[in-house]
PDB file of N, CA and C in Angstrom:
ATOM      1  N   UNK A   1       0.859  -1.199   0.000  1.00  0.00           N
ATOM      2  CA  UNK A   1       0.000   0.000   0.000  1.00  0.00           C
ATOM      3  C   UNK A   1       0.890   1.242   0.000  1.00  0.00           C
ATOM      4  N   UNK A   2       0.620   1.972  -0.490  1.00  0.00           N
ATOM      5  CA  UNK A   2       1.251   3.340  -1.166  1.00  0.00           C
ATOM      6  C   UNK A   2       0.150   4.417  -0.504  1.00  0.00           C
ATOM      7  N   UNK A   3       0.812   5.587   0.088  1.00  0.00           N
ATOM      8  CA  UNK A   3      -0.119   6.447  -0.037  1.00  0.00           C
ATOM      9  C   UNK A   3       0.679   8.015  -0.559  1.00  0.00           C
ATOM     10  N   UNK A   4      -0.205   8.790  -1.044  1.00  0.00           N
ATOM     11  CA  UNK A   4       0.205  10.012  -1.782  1.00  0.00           C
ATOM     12  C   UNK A   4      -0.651  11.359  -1.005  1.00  0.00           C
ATOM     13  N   UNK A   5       0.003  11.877  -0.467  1.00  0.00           N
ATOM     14  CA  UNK A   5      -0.880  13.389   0.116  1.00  0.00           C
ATOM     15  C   UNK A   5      -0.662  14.113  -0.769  1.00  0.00           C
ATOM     16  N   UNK A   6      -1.768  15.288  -1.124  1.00  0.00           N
ATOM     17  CA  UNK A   6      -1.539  16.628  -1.780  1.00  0.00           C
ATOM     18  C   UNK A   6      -2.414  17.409  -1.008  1.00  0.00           C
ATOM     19  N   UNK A   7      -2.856  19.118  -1.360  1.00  0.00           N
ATOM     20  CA  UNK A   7      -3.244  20.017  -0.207  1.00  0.00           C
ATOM     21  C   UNK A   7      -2.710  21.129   0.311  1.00  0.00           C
ATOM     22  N   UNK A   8      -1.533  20.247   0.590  1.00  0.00           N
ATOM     23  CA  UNK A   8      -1.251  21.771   2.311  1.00  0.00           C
ATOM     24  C   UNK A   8      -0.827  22.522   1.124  1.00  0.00           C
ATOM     25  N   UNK A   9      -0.325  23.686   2.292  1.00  0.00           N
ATOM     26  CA  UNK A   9      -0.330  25.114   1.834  1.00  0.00           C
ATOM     27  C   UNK A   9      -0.207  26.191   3.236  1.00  0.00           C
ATOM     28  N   UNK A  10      -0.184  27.671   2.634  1.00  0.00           N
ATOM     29  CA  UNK A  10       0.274  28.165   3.884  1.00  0.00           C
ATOM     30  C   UNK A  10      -1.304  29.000   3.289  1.00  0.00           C
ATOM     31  N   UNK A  11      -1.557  29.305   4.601  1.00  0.00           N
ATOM     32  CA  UNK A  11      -3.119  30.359   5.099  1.00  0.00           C
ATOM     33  C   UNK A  11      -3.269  30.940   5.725  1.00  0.00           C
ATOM     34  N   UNK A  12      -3.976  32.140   5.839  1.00  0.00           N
ATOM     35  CA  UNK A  12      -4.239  33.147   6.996  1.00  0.00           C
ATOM     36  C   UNK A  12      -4.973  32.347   8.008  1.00  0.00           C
ATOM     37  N   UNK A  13      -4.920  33.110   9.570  1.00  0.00           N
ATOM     38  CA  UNK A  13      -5.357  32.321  10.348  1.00  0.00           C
ATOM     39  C   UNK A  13      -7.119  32.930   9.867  1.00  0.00           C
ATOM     40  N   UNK A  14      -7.933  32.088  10.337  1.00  0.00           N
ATOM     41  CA  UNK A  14      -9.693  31.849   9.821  1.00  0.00           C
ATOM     42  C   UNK A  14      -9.545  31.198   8.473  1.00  0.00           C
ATOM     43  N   UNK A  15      -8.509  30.863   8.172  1.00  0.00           N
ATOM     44  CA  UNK A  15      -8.359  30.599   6.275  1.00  0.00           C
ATOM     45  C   UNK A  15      -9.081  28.710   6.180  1.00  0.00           C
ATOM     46  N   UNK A  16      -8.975  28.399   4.874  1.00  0.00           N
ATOM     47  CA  UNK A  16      -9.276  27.087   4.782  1.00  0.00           C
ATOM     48  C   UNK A  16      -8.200  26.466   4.236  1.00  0.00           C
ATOM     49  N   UNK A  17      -8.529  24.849   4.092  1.00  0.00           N
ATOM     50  CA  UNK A  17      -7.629  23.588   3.135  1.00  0.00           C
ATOM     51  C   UNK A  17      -8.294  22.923   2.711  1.00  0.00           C
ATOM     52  N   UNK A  18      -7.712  22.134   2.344  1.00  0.00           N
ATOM     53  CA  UNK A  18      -8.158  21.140   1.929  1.00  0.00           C
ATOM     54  C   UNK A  18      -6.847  19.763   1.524  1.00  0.00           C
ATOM     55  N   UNK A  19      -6.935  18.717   2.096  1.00  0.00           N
ATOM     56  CA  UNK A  19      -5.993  17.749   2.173  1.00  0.00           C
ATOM     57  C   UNK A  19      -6.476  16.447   1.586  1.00  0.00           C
ATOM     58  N   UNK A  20      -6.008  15.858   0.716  1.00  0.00           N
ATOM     59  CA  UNK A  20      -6.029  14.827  -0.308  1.00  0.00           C
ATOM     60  C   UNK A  20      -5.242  13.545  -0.314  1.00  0.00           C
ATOM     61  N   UNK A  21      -5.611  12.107   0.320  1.00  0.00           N
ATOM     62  CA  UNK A  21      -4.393  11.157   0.004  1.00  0.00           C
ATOM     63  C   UNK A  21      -5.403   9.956  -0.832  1.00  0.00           C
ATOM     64  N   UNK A  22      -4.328   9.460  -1.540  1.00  0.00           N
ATOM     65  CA  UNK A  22      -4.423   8.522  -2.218  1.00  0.00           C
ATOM     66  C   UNK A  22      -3.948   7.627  -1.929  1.00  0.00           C
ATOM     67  N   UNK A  23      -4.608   6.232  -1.555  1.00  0.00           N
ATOM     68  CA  UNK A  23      -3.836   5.245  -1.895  1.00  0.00           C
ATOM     69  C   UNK A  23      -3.894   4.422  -3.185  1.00  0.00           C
ATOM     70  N   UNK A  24      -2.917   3.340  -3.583  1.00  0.00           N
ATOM     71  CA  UNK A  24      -2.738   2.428  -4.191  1.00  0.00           C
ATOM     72  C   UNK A  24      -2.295   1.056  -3.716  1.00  0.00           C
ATOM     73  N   UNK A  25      -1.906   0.238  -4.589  1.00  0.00           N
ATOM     74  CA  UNK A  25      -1.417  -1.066  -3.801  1.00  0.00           C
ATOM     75  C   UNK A  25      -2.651  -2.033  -3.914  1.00  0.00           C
ATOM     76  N   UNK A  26      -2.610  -2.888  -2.551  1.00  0.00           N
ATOM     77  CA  UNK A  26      -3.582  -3.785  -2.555  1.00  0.00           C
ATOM     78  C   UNK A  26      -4.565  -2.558  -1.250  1.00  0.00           C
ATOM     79  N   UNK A  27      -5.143  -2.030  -2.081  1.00  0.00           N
ATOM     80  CA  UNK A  27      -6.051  -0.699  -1.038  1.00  0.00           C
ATOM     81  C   UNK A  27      -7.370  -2.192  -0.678  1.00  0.00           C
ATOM     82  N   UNK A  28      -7.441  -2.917  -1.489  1.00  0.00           N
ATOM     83  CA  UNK A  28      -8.805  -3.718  -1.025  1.00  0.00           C
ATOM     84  C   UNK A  28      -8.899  -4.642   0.570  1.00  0.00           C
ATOM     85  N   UNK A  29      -7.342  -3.699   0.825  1.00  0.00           N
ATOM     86  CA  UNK A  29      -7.471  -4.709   2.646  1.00  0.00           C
ATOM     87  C   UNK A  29      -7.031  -3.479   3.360  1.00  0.00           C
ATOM     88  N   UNK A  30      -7.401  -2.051   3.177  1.00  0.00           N
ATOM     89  CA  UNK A  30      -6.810  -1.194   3.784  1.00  0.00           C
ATOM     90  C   UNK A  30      -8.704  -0.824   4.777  1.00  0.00           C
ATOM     91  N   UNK A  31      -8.490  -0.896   6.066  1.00  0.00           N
ATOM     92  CA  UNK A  31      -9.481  -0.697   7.011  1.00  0.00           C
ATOM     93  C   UNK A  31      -9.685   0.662   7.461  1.00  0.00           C
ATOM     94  N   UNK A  32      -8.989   1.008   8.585  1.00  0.00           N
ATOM     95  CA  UNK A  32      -9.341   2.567   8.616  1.00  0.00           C
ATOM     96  C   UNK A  32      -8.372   3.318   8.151  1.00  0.00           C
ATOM     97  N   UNK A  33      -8.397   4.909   8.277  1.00  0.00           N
ATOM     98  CA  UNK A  33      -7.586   5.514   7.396  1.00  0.00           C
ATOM     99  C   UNK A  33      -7.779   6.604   7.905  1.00  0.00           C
ATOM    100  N   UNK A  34      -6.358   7.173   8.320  1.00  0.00           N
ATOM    101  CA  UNK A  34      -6.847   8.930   9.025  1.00  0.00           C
ATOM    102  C   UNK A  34      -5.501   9.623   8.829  1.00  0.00           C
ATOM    103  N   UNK A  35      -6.029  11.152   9.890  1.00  0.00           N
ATOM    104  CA  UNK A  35      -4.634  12.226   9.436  1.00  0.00           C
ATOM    105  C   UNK A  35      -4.176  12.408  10.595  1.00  0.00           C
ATOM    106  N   UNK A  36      -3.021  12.437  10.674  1.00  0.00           N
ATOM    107  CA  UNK A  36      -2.111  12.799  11.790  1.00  0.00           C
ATOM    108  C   UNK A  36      -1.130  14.328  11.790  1.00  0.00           C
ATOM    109  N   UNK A  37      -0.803  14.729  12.627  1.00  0.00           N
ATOM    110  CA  UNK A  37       0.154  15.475  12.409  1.00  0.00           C
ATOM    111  C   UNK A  37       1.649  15.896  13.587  1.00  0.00           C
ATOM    112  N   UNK A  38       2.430  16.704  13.075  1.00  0.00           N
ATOM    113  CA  UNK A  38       3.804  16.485  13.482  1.00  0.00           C
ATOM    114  C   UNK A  38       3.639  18.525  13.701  1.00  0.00           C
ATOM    115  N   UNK A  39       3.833  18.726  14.880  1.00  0.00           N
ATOM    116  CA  UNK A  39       4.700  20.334  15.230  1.00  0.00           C
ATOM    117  C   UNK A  39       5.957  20.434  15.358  1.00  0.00           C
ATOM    118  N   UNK A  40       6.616  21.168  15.098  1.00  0.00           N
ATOM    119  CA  UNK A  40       8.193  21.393  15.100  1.00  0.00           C
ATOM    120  C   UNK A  40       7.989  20.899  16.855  1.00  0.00           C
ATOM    121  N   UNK A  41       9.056  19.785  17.071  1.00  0.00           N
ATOM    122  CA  UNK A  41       9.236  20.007  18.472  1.00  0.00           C
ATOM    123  C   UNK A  41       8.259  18.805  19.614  1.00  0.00           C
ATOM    124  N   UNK A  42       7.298  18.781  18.558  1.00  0.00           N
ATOM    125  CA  UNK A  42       6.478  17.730  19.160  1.00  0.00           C
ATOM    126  C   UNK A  42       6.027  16.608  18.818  1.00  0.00           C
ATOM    127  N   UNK A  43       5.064  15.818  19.920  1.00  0.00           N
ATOM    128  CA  UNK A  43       5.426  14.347  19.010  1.00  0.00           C
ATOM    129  C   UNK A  43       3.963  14.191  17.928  1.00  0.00           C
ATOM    130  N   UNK A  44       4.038  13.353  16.845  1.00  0.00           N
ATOM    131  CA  UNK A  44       2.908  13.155  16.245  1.00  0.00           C
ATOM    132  C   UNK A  44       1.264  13.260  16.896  1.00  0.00           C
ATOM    133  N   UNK A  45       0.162  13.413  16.745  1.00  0.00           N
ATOM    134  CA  UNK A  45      -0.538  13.119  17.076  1.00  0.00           C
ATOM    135  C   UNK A  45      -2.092  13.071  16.418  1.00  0.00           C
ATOM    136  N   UNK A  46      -2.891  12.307  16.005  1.00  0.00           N
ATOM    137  CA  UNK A  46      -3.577  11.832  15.802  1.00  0.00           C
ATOM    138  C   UNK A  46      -4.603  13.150  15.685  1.00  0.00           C
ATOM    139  N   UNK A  47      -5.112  13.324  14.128  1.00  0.00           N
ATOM    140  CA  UNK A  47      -6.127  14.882  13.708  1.00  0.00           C
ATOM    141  C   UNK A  47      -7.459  14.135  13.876  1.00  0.00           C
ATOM    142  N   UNK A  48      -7.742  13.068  12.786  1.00  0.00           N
ATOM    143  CA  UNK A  48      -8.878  12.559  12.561  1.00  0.00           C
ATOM    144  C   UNK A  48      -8.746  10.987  11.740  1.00  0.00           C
ATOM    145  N   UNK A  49      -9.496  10.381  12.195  1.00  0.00           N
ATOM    146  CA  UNK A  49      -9.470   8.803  11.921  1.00  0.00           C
ATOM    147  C   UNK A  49     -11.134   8.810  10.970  1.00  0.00           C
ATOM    148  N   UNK A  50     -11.319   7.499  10.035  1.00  0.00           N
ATOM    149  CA  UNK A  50     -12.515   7.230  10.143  1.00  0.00           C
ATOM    150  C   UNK A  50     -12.766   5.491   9.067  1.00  0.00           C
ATOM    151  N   UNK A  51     -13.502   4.725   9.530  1.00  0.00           N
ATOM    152  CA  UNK A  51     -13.210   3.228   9.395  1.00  0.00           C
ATOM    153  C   UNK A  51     -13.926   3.370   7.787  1.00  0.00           C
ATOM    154  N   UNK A  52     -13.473   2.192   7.549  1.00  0.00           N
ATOM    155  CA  UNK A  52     -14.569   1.468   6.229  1.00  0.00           C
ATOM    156  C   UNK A  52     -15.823   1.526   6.367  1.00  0.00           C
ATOM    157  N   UNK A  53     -16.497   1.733   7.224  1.00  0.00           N
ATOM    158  CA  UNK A  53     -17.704   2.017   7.725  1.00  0.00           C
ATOM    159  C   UNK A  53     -18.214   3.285   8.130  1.00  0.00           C
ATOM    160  N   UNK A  54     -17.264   4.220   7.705  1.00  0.00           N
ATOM    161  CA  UNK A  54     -17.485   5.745   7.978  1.00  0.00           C
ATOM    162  C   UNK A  54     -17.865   6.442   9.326  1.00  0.00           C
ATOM    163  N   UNK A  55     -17.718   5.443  10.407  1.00  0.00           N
ATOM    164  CA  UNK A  55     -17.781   6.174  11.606  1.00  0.00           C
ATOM    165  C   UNK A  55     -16.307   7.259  11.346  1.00  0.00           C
ATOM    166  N   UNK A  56     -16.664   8.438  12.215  1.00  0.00           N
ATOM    167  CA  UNK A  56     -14.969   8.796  12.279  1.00  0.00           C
ATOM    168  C   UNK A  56     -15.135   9.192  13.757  1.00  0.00           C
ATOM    169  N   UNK A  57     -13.589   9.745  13.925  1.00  0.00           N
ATOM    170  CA  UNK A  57     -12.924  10.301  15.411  1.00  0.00           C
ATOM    171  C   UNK A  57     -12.225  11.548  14.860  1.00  0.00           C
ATOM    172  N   UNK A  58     -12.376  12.410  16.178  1.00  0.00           N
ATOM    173  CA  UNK A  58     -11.290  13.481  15.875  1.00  0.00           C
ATOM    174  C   UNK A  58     -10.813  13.921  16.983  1.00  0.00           C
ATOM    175  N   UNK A  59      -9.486  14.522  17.111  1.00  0.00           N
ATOM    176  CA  UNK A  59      -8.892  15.238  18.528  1.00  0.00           C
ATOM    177  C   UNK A  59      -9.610  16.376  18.848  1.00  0.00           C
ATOM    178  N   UNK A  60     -10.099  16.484  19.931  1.00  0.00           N
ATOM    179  CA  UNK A  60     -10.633  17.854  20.922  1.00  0.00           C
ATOM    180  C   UNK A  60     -10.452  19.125  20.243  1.00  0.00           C
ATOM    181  N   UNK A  61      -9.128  19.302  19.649  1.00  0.00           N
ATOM    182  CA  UNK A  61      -8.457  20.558  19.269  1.00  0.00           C
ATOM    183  C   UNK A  61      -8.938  20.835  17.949  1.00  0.00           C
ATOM    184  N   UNK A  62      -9.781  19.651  16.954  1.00  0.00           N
ATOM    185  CA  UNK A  62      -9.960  20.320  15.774  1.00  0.00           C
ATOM    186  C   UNK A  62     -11.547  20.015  15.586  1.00  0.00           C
ATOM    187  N   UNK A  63     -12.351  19.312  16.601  1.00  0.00           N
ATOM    188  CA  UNK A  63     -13.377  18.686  16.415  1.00  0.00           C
ATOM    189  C   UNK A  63     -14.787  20.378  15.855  1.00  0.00           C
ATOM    190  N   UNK A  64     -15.112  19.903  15.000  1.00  0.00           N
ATOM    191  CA  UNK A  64     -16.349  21.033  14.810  1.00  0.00           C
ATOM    192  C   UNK A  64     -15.347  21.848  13.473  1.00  0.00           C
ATOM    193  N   UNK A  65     -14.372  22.018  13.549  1.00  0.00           N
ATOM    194  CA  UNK A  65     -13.402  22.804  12.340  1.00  0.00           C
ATOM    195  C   UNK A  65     -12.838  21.805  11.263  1.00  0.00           C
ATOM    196  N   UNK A  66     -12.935  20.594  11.406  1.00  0.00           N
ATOM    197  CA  UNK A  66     -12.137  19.867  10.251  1.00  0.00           C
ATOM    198  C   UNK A  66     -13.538  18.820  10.595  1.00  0.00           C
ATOM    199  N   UNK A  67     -13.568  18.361   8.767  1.00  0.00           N
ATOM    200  CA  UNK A  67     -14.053  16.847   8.348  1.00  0.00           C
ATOM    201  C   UNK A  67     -13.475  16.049   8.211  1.00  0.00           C
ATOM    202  N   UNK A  68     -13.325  14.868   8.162  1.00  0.00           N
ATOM    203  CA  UNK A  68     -12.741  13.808   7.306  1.00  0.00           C
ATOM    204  C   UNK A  68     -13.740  13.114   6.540  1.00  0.00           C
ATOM    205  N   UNK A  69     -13.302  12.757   5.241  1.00  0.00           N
ATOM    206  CA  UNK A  69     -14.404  12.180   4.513  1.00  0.00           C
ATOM    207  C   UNK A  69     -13.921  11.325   3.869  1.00  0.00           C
ATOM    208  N   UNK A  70     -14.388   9.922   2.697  1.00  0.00           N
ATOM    209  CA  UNK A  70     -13.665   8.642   2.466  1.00  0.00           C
ATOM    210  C   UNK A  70     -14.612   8.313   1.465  1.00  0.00           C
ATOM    211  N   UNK A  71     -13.302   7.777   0.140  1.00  0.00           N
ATOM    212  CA  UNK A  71     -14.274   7.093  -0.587  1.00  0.00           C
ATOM    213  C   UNK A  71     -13.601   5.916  -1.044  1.00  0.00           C
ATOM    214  N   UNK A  72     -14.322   5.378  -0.497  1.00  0.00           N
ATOM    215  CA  UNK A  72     -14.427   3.444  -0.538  1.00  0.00           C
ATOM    216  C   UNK A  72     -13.610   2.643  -1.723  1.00  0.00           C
ATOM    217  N   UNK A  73     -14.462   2.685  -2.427  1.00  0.00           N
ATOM    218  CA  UNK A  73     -14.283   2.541  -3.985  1.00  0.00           C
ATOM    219  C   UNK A  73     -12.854   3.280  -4.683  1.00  0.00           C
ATOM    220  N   UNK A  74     -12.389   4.367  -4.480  1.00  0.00           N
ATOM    221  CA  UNK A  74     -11.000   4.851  -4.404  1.00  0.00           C
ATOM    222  C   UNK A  74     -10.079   4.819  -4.063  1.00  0.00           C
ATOM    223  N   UNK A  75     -10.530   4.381  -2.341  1.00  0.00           N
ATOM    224  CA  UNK A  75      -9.395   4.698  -1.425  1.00  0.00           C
ATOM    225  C   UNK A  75      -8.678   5.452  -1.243  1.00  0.00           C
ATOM    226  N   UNK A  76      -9.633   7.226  -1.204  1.00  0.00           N
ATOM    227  CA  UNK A  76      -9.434   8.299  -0.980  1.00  0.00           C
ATOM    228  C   UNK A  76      -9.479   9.175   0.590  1.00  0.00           C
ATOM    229  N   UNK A  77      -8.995   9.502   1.212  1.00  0.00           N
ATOM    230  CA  UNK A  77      -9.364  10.391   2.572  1.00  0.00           C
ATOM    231  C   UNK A  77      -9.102  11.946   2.525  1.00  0.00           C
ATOM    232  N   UNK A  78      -9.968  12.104   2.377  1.00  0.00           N
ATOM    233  CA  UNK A  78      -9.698  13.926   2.896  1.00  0.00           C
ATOM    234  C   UNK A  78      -9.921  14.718   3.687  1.00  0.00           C
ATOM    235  N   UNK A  79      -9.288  15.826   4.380  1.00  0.00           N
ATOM    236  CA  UNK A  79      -9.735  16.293   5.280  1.00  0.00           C
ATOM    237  C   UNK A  79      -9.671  18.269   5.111  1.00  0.00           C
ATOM    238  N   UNK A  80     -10.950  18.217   5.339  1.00  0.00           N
ATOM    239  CA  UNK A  80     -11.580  19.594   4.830  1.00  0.00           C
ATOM    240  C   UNK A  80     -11.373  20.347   6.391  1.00  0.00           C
ATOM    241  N   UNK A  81     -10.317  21.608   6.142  1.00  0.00           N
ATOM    242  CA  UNK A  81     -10.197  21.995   7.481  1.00  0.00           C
ATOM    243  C   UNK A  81     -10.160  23.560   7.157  1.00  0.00           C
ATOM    244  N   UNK A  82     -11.469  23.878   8.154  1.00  0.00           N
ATOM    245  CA  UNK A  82     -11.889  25.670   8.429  1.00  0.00           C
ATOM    246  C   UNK A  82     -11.327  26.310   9.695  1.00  0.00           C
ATOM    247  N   UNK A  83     -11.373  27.428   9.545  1.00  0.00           N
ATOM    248  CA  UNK A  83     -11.106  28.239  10.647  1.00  0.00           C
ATOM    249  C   UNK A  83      -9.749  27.520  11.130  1.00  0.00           C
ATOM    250  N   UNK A  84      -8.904  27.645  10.313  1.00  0.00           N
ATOM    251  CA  UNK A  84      -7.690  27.288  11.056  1.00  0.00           C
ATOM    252  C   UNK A  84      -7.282  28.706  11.693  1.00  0.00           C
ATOM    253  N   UNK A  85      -6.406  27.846  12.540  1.00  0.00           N
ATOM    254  CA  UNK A  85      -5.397  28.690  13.706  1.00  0.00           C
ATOM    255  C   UNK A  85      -3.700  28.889  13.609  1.00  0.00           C
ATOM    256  N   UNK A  86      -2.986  29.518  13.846  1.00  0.00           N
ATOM    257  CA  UNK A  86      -1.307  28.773  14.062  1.00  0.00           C
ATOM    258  C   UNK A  86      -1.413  27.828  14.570  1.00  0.00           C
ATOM    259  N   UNK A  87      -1.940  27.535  15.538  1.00  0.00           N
ATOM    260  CA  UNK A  87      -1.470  26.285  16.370  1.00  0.00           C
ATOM    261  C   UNK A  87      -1.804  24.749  15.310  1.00  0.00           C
ATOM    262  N   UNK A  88      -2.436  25.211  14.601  1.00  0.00           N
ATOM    263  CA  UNK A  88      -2.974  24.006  13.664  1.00  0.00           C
ATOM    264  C   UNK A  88      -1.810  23.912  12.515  1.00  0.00           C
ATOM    265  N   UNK A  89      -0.690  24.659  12.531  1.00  0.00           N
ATOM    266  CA  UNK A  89       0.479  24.640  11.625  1.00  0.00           C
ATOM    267  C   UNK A  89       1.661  23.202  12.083  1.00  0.00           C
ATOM    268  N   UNK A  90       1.894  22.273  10.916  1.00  0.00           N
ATOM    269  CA  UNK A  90       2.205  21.073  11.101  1.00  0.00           C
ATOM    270  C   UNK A  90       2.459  20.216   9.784  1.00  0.00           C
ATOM    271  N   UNK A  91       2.961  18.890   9.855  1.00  0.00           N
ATOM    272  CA  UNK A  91       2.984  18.737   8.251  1.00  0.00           C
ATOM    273  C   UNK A  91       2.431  17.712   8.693  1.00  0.00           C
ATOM    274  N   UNK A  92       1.048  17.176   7.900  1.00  0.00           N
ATOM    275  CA  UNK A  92      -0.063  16.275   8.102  1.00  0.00           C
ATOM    276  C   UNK A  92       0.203  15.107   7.409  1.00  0.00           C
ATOM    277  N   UNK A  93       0.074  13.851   7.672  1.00  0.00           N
ATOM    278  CA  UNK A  93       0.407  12.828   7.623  1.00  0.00           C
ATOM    279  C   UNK A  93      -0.725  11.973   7.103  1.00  0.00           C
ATOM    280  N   UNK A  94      -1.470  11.162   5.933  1.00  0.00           N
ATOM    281  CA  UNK A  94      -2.354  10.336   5.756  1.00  0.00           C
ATOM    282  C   UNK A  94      -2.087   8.918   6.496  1.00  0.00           C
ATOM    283  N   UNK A  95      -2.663   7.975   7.067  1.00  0.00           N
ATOM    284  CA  UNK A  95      -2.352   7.100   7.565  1.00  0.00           C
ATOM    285  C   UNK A  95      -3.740   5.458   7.095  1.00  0.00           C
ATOM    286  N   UNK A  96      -2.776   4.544   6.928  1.00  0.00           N
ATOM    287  CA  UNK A  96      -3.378   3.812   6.231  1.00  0.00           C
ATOM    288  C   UNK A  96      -3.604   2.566   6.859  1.00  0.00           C
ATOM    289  N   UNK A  97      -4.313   1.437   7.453  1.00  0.00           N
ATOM    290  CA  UNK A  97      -4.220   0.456   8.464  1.00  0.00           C
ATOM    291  C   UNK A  97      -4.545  -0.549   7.924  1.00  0.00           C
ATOM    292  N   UNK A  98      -4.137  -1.730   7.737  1.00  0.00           N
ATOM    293  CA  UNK A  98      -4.439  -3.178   7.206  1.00  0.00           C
ATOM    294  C   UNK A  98      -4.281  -3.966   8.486  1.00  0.00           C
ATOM    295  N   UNK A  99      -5.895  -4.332   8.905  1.00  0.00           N
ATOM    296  CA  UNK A  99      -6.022  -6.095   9.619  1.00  0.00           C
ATOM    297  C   UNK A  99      -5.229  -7.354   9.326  1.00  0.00           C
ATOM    298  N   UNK A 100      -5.723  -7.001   7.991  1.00  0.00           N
ATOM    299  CA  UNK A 100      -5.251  -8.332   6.870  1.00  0.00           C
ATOM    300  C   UNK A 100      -4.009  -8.110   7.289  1.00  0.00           C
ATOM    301  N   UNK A 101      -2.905  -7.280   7.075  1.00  0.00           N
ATOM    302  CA  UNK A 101      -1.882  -7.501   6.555  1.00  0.00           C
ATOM    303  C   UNK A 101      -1.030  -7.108   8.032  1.00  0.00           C
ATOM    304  N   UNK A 102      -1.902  -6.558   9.076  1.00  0.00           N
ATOM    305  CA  UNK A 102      -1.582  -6.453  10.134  1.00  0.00           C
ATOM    306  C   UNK A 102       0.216  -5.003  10.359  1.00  0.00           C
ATOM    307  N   UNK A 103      -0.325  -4.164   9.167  1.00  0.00           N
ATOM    308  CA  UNK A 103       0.460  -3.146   9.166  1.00  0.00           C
ATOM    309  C   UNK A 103      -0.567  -1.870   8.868  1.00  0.00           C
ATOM    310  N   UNK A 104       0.672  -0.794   9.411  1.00  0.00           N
ATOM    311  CA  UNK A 104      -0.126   0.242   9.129  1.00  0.00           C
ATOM    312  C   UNK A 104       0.623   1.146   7.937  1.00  0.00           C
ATOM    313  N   UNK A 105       0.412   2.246   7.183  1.00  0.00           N
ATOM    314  CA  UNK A 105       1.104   2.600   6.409  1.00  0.00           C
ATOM    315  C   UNK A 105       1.001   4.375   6.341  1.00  0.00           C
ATOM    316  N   UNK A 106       1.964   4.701   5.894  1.00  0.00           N
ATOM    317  CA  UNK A 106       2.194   6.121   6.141  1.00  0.00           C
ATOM    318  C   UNK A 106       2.922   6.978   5.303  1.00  0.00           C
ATOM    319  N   UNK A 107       1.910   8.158   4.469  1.00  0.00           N
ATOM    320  CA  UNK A 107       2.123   9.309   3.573  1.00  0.00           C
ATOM    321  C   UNK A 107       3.162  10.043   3.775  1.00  0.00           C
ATOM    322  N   UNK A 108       3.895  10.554   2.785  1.00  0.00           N
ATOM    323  CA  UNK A 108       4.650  11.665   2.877  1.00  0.00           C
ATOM    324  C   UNK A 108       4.743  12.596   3.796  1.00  0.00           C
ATOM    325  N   UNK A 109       3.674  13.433   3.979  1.00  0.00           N
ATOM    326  CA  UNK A 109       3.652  14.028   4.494  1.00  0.00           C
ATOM    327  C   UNK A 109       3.156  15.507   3.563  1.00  0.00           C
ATOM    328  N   UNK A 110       2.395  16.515   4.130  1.00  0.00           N
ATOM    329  CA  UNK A 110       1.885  17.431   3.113  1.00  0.00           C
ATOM    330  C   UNK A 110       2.578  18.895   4.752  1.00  0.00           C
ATOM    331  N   UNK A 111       2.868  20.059   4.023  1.00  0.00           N
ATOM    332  CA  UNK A 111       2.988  21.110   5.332  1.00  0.00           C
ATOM    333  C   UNK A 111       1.838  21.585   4.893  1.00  0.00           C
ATOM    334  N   UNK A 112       0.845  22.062   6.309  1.00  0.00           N
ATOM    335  CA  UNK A 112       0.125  23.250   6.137  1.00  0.00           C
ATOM    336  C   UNK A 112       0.903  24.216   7.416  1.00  0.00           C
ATOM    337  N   UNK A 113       0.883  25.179   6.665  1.00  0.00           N
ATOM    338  CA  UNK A 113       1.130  26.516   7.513  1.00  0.00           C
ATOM    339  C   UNK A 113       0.309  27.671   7.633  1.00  0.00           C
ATOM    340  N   UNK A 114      -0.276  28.083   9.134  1.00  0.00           N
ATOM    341  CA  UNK A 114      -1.257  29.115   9.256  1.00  0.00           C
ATOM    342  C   UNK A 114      -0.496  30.477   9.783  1.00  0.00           C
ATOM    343  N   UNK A 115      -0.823  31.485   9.030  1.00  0.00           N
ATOM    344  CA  UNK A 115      -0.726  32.484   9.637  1.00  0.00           C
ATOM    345  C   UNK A 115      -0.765  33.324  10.259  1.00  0.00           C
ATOM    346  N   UNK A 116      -0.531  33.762  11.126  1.00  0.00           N
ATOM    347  CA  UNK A 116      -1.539  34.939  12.252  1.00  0.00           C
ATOM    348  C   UNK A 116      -1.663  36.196  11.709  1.00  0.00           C
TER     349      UNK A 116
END
C-alpha cells in the first residue's frame, strides 16, 4: 500500500484547506484511514481517523473545524479543514491500516502553515 498526500499550503489564520491522500497497492485490505500530524518540536498526534464504515474520530483541538471524509471505492481520505489557527500549523500525515496484513502505512507528508 502506497499512499500520496496533496493540499497543504500556507493560510491566513480563519483561512481554509483542503488535504487529499491517495492510496494504491492492494487498497482492497486497507481498514481505517486517518490524518495525523507532526509540530516542530512535538510528538505526532492523531487529527482525525474514520473506518470502512465511515464512523470517524477526531482530537478535541480540531473537532467542529475539520471533516474527514472517504471514498471506498477509491481509497481516498480527505480532510476539509476551516477556521484554522497557528497552532494548527504542522505537516499532516495520511495514515493507512491493514487487519489483513496487520500493518499500518504512512504518507509523505503534506505542510500546512497558518498564519496569524
Amino acid at each position: 500500500v502506497q499512499l500520496q498526500a496533496s493540499g497543504g499550503g500556507l493560510v491566513q489564520a480563519g483561512g481554509s484547506l483542503r488535504l487529499s491522500c491517495a492510496a494504491s497497492g492492494t487498497i482492497f485490505l486497507i481498514d481505517d484511514m486517518g490524518w495525523y500530524r507532526q509540530a516542530p518540536g512535538k510528538q505526532r498526534e492523531l487529527v482525525a481517523t474514520i473506518t470502512d464504515g465511515g464512523s470517524s474520530n477526531y482530537a478535541d483541538s480540531v473537532r467542529g473545524r475539520f471533516t474527514i471524509s472517504r471514498d471506498n471505492r477509491k481509497q481516498t481520505v480527505d480532510l476539509q479543514m476551516i477556521s484554522l489557527k497557528p497552532e494548527d500549523t504542522a505537516v499532516y500525515y495520511c495514515k493507512a491500516k491493514s487487519s489483513v496484513l496487520r500493518s499500518d502505512y504512512w504518507g509523505q507528508g503534506t505542510q500546512v502553515t497558518v498564519s496569524s
